[in-house]
PDB file of N, CA and C in Angstrom:
ATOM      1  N   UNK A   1      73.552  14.202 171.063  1.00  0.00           N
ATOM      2  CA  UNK A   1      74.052  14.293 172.402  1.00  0.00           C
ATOM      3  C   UNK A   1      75.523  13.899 172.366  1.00  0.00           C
ATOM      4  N   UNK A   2      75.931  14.601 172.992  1.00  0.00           N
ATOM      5  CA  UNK A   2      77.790  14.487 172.827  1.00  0.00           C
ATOM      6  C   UNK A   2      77.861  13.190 173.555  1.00  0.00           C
ATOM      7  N   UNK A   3      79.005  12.446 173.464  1.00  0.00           N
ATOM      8  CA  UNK A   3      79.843  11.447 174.477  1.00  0.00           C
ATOM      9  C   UNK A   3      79.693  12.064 175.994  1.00  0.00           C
ATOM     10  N   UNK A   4      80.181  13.296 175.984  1.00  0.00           N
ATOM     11  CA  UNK A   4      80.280  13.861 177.509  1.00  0.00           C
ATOM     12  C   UNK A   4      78.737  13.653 178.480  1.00  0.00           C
ATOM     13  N   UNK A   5      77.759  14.654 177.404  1.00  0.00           N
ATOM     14  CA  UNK A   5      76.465  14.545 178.393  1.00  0.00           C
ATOM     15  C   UNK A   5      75.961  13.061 178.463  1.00  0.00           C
ATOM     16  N   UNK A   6      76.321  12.141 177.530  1.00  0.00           N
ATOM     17  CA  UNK A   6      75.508  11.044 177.288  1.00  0.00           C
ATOM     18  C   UNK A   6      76.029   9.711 179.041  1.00  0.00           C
ATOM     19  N   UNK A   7      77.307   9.990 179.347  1.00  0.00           N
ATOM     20  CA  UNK A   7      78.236   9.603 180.653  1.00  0.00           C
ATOM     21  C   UNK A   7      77.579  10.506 181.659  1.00  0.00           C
ATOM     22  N   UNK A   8      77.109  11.790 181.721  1.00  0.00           N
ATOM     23  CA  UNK A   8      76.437  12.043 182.852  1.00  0.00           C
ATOM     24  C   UNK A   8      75.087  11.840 183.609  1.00  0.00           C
ATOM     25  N   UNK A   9      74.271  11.699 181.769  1.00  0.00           N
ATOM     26  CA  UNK A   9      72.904  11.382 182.185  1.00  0.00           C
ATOM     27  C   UNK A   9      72.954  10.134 182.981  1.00  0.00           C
ATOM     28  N   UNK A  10      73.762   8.768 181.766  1.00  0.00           N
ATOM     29  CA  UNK A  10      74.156   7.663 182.220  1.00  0.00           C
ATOM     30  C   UNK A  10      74.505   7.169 183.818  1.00  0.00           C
ATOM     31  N   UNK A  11      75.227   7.839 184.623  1.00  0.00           N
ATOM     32  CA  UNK A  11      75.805   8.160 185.961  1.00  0.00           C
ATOM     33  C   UNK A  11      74.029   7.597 186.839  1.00  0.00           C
ATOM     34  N   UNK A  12      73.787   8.814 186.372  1.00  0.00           N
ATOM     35  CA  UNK A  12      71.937   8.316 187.572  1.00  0.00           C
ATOM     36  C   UNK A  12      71.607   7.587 187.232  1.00  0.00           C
ATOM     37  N   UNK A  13      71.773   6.771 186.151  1.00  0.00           N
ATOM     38  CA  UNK A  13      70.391   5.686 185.678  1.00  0.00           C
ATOM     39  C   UNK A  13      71.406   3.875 185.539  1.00  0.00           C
ATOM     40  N   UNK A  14      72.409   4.253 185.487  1.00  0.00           N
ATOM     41  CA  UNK A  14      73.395   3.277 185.521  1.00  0.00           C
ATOM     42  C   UNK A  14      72.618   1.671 186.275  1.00  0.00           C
ATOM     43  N   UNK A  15      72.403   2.289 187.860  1.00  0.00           N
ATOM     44  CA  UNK A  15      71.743   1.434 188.502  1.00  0.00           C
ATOM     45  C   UNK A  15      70.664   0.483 188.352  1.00  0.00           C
ATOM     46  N   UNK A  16      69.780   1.760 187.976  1.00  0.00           N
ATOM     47  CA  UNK A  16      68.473   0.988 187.614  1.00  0.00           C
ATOM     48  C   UNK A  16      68.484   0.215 186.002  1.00  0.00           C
ATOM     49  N   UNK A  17      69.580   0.537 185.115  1.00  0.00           N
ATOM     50  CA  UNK A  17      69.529  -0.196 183.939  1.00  0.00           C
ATOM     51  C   UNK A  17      69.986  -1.667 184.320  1.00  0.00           C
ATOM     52  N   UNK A  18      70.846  -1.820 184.931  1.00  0.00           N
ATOM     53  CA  UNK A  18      71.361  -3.137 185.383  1.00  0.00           C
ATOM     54  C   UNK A  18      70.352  -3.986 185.996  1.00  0.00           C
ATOM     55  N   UNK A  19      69.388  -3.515 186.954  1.00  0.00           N
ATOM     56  CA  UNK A  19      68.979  -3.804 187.762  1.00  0.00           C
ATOM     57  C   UNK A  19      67.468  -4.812 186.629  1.00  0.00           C
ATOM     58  N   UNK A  20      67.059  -3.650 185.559  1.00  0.00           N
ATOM     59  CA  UNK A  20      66.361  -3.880 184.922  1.00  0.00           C
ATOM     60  C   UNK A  20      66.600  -4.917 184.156  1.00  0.00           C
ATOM     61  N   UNK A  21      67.188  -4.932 183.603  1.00  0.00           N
ATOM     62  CA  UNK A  21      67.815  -5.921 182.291  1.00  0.00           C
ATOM     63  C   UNK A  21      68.754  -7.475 183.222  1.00  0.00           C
ATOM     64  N   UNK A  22      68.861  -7.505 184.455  1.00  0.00           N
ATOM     65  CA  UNK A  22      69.109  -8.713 185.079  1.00  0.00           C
ATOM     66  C   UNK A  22      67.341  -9.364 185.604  1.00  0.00           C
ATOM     67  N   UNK A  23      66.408  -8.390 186.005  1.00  0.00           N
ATOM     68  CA  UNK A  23      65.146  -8.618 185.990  1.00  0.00           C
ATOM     69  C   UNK A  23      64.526  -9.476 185.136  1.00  0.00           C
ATOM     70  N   UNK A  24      64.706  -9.222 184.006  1.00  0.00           N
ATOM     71  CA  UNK A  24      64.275  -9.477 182.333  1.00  0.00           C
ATOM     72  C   UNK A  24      65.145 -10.883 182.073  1.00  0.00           C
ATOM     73  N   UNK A  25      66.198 -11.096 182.189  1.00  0.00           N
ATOM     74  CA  UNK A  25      67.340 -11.730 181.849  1.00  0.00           C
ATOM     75  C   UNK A  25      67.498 -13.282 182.446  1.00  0.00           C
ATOM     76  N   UNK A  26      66.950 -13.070 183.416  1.00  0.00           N
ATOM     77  CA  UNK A  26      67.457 -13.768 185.070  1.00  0.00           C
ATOM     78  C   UNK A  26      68.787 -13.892 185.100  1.00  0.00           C
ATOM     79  N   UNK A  27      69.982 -14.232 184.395  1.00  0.00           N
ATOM     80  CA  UNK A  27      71.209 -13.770 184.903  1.00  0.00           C
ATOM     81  C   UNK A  27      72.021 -13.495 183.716  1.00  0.00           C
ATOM     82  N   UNK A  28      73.405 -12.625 183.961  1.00  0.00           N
ATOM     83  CA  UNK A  28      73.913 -12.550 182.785  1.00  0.00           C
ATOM     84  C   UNK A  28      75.319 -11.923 183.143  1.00  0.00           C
ATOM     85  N   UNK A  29      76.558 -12.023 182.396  1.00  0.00           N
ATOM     86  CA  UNK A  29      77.449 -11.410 182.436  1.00  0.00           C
ATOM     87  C   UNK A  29      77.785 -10.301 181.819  1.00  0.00           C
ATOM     88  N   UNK A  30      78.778  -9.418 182.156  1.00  0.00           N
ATOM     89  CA  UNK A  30      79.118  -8.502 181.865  1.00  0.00           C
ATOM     90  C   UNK A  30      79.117  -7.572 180.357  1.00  0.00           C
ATOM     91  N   UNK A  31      79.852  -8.633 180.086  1.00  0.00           N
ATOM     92  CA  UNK A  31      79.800  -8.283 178.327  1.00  0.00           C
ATOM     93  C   UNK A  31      78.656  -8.519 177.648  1.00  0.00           C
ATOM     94  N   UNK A  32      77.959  -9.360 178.353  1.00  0.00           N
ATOM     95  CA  UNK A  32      76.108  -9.115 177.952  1.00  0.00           C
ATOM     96  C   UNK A  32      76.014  -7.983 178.444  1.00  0.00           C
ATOM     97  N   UNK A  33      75.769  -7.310 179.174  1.00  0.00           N
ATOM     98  CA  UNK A  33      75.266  -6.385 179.563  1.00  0.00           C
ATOM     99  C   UNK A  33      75.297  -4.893 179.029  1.00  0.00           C
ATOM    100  N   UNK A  34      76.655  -4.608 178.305  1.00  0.00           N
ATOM    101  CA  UNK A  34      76.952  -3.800 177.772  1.00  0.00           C
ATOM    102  C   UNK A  34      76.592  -4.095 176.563  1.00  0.00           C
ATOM    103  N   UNK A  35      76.202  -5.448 175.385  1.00  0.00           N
ATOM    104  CA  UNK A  35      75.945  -5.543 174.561  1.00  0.00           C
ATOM    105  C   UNK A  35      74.616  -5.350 174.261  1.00  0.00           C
ATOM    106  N   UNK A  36      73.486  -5.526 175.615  1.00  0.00           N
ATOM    107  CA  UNK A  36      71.962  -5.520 175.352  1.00  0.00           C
ATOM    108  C   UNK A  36      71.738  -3.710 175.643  1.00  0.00           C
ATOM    109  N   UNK A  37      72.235  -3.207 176.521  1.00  0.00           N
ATOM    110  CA  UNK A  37      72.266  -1.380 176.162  1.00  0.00           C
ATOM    111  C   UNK A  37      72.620  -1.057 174.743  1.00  0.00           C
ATOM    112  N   UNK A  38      73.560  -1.597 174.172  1.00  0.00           N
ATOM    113  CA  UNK A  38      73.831  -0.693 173.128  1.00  0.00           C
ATOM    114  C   UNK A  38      72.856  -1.053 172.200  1.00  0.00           C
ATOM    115  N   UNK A  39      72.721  -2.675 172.031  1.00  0.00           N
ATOM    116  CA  UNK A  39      71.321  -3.335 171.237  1.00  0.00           C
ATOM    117  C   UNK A  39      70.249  -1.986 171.379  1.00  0.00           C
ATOM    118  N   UNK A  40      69.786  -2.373 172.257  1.00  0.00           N
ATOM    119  CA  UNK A  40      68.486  -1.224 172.851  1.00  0.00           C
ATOM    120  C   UNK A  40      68.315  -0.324 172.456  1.00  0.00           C
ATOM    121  N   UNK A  41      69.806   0.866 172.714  1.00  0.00           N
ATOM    122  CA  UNK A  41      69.363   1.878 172.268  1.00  0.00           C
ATOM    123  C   UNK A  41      70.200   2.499 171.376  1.00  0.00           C
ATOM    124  N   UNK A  42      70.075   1.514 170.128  1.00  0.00           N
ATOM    125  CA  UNK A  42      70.751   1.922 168.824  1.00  0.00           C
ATOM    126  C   UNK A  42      72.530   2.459 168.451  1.00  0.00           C
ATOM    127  N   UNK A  43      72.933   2.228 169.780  1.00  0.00           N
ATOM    128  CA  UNK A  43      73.914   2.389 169.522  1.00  0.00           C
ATOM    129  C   UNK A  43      74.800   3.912 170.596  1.00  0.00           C
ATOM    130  N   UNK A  44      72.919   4.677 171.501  1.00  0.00           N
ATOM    131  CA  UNK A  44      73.324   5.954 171.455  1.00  0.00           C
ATOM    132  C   UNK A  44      74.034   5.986 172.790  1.00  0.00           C
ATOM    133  N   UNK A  45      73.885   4.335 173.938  1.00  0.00           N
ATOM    134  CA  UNK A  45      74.558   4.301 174.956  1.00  0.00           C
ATOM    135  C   UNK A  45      75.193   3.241 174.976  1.00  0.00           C
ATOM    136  N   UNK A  46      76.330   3.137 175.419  1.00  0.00           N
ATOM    137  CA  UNK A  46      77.385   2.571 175.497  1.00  0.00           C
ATOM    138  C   UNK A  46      78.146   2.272 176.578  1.00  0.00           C
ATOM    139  N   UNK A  47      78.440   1.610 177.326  1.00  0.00           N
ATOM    140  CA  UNK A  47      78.860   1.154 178.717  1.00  0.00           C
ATOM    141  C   UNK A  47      80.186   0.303 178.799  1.00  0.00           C
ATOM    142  N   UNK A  48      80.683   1.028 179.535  1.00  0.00           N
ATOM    143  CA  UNK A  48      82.576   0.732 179.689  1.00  0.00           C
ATOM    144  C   UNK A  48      82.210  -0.269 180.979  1.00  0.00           C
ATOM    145  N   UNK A  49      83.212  -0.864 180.563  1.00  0.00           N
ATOM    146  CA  UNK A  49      83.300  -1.702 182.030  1.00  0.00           C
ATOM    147  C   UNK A  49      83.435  -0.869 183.013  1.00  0.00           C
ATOM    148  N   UNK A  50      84.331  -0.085 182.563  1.00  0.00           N
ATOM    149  CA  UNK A  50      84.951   0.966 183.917  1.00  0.00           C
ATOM    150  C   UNK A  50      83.560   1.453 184.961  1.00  0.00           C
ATOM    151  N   UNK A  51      82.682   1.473 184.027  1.00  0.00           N
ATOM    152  CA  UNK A  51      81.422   2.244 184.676  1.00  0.00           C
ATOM    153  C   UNK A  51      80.191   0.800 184.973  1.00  0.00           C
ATOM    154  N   UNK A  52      80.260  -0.145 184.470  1.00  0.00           N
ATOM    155  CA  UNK A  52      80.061  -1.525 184.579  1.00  0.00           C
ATOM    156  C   UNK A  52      79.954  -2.044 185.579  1.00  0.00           C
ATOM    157  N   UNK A  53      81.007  -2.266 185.991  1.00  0.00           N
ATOM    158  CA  UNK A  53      81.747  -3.121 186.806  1.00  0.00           C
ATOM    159  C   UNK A  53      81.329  -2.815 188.667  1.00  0.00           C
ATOM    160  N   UNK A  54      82.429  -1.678 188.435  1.00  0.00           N
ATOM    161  CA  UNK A  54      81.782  -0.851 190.118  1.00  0.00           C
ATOM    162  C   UNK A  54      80.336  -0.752 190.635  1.00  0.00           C
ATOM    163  N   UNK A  55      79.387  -0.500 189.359  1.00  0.00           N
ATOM    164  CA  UNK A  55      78.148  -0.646 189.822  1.00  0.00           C
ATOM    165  C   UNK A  55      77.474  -2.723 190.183  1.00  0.00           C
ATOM    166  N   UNK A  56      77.962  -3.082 189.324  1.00  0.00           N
ATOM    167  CA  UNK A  56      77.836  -4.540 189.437  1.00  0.00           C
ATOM    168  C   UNK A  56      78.201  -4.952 190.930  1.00  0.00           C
ATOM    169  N   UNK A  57      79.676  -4.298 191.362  1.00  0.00           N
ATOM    170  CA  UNK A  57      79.790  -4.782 192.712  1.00  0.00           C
ATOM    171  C   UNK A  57      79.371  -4.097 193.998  1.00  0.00           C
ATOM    172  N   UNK A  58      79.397  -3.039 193.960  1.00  0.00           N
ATOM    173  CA  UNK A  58      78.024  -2.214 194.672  1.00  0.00           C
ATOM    174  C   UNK A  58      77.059  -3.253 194.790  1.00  0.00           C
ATOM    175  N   UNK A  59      76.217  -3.665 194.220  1.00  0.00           N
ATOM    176  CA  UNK A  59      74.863  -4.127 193.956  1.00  0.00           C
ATOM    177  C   UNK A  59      74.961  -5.780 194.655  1.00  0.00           C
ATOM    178  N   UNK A  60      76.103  -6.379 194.197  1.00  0.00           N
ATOM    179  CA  UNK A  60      76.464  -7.473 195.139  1.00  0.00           C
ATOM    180  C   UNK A  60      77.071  -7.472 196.782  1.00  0.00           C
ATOM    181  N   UNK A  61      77.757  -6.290 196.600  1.00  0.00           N
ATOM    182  CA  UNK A  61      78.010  -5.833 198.403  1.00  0.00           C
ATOM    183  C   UNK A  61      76.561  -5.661 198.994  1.00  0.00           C
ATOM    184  N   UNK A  62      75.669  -4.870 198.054  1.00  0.00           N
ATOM    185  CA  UNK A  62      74.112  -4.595 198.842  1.00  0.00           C
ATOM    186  C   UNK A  62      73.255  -5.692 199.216  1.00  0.00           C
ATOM    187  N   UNK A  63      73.855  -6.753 199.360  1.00  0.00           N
ATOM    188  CA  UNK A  63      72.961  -8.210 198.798  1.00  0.00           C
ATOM    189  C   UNK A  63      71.449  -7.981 197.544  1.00  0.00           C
ATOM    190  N   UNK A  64      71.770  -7.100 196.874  1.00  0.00           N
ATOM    191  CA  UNK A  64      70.812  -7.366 195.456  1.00  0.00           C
ATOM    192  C   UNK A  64      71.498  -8.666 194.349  1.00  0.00           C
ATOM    193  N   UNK A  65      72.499  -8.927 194.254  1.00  0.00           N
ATOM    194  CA  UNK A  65      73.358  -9.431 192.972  1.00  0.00           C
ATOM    195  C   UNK A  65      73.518 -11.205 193.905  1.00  0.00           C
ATOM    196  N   UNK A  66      73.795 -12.365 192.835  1.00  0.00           N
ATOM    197  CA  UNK A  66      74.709 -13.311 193.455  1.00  0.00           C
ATOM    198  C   UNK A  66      74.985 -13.608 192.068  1.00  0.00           C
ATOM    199  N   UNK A  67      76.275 -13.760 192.681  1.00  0.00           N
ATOM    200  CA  UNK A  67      77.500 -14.663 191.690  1.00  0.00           C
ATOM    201  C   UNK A  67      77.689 -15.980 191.442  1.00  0.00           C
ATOM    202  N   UNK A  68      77.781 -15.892 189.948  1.00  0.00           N
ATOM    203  CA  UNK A  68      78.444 -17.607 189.575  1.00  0.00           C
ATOM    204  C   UNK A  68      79.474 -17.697 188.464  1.00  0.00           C
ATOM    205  N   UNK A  69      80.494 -18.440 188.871  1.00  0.00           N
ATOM    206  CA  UNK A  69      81.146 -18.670 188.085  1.00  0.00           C
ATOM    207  C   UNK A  69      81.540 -19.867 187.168  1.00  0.00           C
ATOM    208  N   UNK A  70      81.629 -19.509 185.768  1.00  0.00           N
ATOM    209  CA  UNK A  70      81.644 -20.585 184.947  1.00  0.00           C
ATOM    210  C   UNK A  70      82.617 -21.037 184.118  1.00  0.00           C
ATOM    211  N   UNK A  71      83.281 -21.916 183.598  1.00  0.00           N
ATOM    212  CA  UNK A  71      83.957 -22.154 182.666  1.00  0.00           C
ATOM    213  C   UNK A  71      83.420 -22.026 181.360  1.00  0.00           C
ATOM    214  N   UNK A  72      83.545 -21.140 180.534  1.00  0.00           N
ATOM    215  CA  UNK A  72      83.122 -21.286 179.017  1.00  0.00           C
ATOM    216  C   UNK A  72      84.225 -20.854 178.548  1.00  0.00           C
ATOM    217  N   UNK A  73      84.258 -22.213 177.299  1.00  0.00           N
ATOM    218  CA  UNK A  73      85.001 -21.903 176.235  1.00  0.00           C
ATOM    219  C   UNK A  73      86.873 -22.280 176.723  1.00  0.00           C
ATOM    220  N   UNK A  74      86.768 -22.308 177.858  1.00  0.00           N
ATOM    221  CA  UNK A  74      88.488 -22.537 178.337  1.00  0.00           C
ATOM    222  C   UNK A  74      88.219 -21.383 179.470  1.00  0.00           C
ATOM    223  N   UNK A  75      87.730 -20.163 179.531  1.00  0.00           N
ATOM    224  CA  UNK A  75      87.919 -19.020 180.035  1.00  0.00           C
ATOM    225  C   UNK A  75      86.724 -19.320 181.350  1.00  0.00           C
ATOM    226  N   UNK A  76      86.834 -18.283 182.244  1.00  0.00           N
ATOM    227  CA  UNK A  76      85.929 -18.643 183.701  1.00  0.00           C
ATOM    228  C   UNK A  76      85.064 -16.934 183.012  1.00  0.00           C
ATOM    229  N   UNK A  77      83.637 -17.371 183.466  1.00  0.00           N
ATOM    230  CA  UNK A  77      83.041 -16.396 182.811  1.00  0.00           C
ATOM    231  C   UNK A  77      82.086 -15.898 183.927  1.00  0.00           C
ATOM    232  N   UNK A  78      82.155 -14.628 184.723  1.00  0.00           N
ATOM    233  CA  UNK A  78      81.253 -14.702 185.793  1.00  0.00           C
ATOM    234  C   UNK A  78      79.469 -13.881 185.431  1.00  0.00           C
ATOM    235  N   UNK A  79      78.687 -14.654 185.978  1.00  0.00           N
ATOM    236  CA  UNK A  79      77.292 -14.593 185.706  1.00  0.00           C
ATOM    237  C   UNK A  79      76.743 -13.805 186.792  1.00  0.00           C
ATOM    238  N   UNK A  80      76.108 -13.099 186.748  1.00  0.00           N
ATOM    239  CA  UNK A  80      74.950 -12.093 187.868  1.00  0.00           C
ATOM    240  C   UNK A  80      73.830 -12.286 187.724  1.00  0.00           C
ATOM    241  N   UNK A  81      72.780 -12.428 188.853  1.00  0.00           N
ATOM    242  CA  UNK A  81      71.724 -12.587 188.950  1.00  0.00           C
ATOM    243  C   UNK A  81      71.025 -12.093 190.185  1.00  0.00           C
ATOM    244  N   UNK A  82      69.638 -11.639 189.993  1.00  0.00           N
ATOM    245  CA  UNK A  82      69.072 -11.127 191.040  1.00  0.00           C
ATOM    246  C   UNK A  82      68.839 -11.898 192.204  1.00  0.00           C
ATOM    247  N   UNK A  83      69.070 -11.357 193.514  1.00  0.00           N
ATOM    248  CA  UNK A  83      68.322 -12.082 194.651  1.00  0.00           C
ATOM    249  C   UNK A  83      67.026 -11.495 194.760  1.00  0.00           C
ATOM    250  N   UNK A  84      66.515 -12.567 195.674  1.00  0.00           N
ATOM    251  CA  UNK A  84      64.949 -11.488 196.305  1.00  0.00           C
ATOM    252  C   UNK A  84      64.886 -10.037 196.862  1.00  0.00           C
ATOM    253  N   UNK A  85      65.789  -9.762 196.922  1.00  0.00           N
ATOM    254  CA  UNK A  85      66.047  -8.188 197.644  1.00  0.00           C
ATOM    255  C   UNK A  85      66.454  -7.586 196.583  1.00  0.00           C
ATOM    256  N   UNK A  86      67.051  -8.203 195.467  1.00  0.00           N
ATOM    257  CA  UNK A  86      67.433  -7.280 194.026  1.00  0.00           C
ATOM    258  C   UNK A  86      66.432  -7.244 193.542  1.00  0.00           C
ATOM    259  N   UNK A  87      65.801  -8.192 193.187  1.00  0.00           N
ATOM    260  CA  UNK A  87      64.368  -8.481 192.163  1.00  0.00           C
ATOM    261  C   UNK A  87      63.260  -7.187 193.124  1.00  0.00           C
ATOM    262  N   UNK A  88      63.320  -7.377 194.002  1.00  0.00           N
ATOM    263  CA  UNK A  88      62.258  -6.176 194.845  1.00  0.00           C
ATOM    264  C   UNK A  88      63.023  -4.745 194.438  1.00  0.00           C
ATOM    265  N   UNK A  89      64.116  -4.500 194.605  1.00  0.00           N
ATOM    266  CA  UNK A  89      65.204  -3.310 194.533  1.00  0.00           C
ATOM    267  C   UNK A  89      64.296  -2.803 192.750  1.00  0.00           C
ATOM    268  N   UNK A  90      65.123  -3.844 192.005  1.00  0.00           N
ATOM    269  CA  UNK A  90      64.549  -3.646 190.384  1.00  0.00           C
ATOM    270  C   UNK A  90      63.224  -3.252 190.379  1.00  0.00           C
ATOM    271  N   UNK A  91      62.171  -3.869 191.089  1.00  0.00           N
ATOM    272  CA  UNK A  91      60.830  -2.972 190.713  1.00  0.00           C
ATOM    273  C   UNK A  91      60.681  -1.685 191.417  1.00  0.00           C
ATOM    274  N   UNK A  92      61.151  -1.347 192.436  1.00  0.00           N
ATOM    275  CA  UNK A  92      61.451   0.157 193.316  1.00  0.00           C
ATOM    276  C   UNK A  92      62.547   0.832 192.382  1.00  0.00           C
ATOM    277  N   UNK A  93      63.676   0.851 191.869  1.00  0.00           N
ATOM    278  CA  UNK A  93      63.647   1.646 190.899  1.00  0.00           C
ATOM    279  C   UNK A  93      63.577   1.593 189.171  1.00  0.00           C
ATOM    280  N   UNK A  94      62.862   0.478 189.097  1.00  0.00           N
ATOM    281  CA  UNK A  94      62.579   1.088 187.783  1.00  0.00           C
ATOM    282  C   UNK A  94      61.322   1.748 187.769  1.00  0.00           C
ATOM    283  N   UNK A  95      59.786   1.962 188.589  1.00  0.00           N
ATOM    284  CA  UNK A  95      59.072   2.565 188.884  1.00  0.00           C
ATOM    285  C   UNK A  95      59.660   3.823 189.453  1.00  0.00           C
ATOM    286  N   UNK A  96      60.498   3.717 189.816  1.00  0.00           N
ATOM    287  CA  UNK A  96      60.649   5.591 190.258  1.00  0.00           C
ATOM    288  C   UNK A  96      60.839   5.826 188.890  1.00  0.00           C
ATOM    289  N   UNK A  97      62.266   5.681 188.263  1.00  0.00           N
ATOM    290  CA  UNK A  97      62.677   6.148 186.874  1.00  0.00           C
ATOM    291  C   UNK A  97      61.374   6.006 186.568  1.00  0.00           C
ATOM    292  N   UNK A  98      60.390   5.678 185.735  1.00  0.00           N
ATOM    293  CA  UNK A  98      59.072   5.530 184.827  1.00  0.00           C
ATOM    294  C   UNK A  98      58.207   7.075 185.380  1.00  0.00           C
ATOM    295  N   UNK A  99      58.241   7.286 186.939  1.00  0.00           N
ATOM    296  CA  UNK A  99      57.825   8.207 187.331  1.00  0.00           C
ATOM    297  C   UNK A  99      58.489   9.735 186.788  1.00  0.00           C
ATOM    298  N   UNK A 100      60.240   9.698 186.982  1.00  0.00           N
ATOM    299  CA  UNK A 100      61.020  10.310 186.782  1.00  0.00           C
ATOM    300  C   UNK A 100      60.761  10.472 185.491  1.00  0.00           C
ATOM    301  N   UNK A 101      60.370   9.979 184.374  1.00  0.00           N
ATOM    302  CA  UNK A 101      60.558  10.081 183.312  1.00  0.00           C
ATOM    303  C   UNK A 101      59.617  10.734 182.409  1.00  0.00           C
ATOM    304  N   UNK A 102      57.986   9.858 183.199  1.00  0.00           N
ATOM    305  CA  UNK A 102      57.176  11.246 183.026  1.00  0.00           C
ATOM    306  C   UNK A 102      56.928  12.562 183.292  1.00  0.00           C
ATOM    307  N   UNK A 103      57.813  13.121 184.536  1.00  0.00           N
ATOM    308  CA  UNK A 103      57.564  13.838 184.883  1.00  0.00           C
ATOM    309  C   UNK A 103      58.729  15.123 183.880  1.00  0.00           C
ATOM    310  N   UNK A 104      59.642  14.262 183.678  1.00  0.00           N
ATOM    311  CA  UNK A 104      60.735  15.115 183.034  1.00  0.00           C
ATOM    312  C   UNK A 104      59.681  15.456 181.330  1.00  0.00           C
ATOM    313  N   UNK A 105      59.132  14.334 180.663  1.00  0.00           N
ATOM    314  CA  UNK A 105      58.539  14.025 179.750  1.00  0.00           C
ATOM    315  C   UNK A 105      57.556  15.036 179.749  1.00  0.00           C
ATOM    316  N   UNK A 106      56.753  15.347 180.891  1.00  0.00           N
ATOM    317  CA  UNK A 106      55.306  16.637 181.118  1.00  0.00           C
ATOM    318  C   UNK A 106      56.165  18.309 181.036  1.00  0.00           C
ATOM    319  N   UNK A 107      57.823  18.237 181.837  1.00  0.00           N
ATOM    320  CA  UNK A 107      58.453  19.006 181.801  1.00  0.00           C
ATOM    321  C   UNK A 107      58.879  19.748 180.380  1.00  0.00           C
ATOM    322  N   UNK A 108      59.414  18.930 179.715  1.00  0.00           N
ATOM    323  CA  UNK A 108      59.809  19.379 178.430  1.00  0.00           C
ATOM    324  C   UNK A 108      58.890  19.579 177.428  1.00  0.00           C
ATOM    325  N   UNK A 109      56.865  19.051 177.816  1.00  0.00           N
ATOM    326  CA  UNK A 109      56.540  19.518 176.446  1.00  0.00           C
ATOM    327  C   UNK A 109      55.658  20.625 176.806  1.00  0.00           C
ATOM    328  N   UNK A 110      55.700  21.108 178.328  1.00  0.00           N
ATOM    329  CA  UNK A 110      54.943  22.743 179.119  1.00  0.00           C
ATOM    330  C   UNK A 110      55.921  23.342 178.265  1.00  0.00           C
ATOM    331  N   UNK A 111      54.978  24.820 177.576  1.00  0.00           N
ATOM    332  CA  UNK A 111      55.603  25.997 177.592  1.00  0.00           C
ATOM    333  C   UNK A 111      55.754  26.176 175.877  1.00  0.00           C
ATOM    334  N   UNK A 112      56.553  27.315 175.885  1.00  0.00           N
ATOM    335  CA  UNK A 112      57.345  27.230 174.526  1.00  0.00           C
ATOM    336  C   UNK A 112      58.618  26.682 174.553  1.00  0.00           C
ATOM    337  N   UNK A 113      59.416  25.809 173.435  1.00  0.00           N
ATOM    338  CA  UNK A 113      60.851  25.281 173.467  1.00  0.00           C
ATOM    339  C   UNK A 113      61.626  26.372 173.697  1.00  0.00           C
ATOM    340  N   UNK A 114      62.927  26.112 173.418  1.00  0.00           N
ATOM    341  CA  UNK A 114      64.045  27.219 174.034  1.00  0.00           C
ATOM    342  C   UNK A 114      64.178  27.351 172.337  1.00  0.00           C
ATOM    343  N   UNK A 115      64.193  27.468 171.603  1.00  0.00           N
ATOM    344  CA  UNK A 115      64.226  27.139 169.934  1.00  0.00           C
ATOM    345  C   UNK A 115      63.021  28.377 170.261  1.00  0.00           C
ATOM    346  N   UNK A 116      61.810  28.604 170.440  1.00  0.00           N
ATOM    347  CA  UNK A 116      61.167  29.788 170.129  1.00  0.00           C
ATOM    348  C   UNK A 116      61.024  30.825 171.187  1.00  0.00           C
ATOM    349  N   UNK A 117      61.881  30.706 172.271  1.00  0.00           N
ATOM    350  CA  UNK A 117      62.228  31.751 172.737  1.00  0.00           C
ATOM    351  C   UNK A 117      62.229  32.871 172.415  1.00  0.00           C
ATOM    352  N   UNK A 118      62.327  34.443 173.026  1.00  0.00           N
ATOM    353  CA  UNK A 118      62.805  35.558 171.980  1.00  0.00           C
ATOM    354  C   UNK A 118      64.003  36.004 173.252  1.00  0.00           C
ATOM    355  N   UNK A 119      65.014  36.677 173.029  1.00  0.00           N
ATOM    356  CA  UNK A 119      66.025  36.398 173.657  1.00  0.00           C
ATOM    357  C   UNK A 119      65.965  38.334 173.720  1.00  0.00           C
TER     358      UNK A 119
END
C-alpha cells in the first residue's frame, strides 16, 4: 500500500484509533500515541502529528478527552485521557469499525478477485 492510500484509509479511522488505544491506556501523550500505532502495526501506519494533533483536539472540544499537564524530564509533557463520554464514545466506535470491518472483510472474500477476472 503506497504512503498516499495508507493517509486516506487512515483519515476515517484516525478517530476511533485514538479513541481506542486511550481506552486501553487510560492516558497518554502524543508521542505515545504515534509510537503504539506504528508498534501495532509493524510499521505499515504511521501518524504525523499534523494528523495527531487536530484529531486529539477535536475530541477534547467534544468533551471526550481531559488534559494534564506535566513536567518530565525539564520539559511540560501533555497527557490525554478519556472522560465518561469518551470512554462511552470509544465503545460506539470501535464497535461500529469491528462491524465495518466485517462487513468490508465478507465484501472482499464474495466472488472472484479482480486478479481472476477476464477482462
Amino acid at each position: 500500500m503506497s504512503r498516499t492510500d495508507s493517509r486516506e484509509l487512515l483519515r476515517g479511522t484516525l478517530r476511533t484509533i485514538v479513541l481506542k488505544l486511550l481506552a486501553e491506556n487510560r492516558r497518554m501523550y502524543g508521542y505515545e500515541i504515534t509510537q503504539q500505532v506504528k508498534e501495532r502495526t509493524g510499521g505499515t501506519i504511521t501518524l504525523t502529528y499534523g494528523a495527531l494533533y487536530p484529531v486529539l483536539h477535536k475530541l477534547e472540544e467534544e468533551g471526550c478527552l481531559l488534559t494534564e499537564t506535566e513536567a518530565v524530564d525539564g520539559r511540560l509533557r501533555k497527557y490525554y485521557s478519556l472522560t465518561p463520554a469518551g470512554t462511552a464514545t470509544a465503545q460506539v466506535k470501535v464497535a461500529e469499525f469491528e462491524r465495518f470491518m466485517a462487513a468490508m472483510q465478507a465484501l472482499m472474500q464474495a466472488g472472484p478477485g479482480i486478479a481472476n477476472q477476464k477482462h
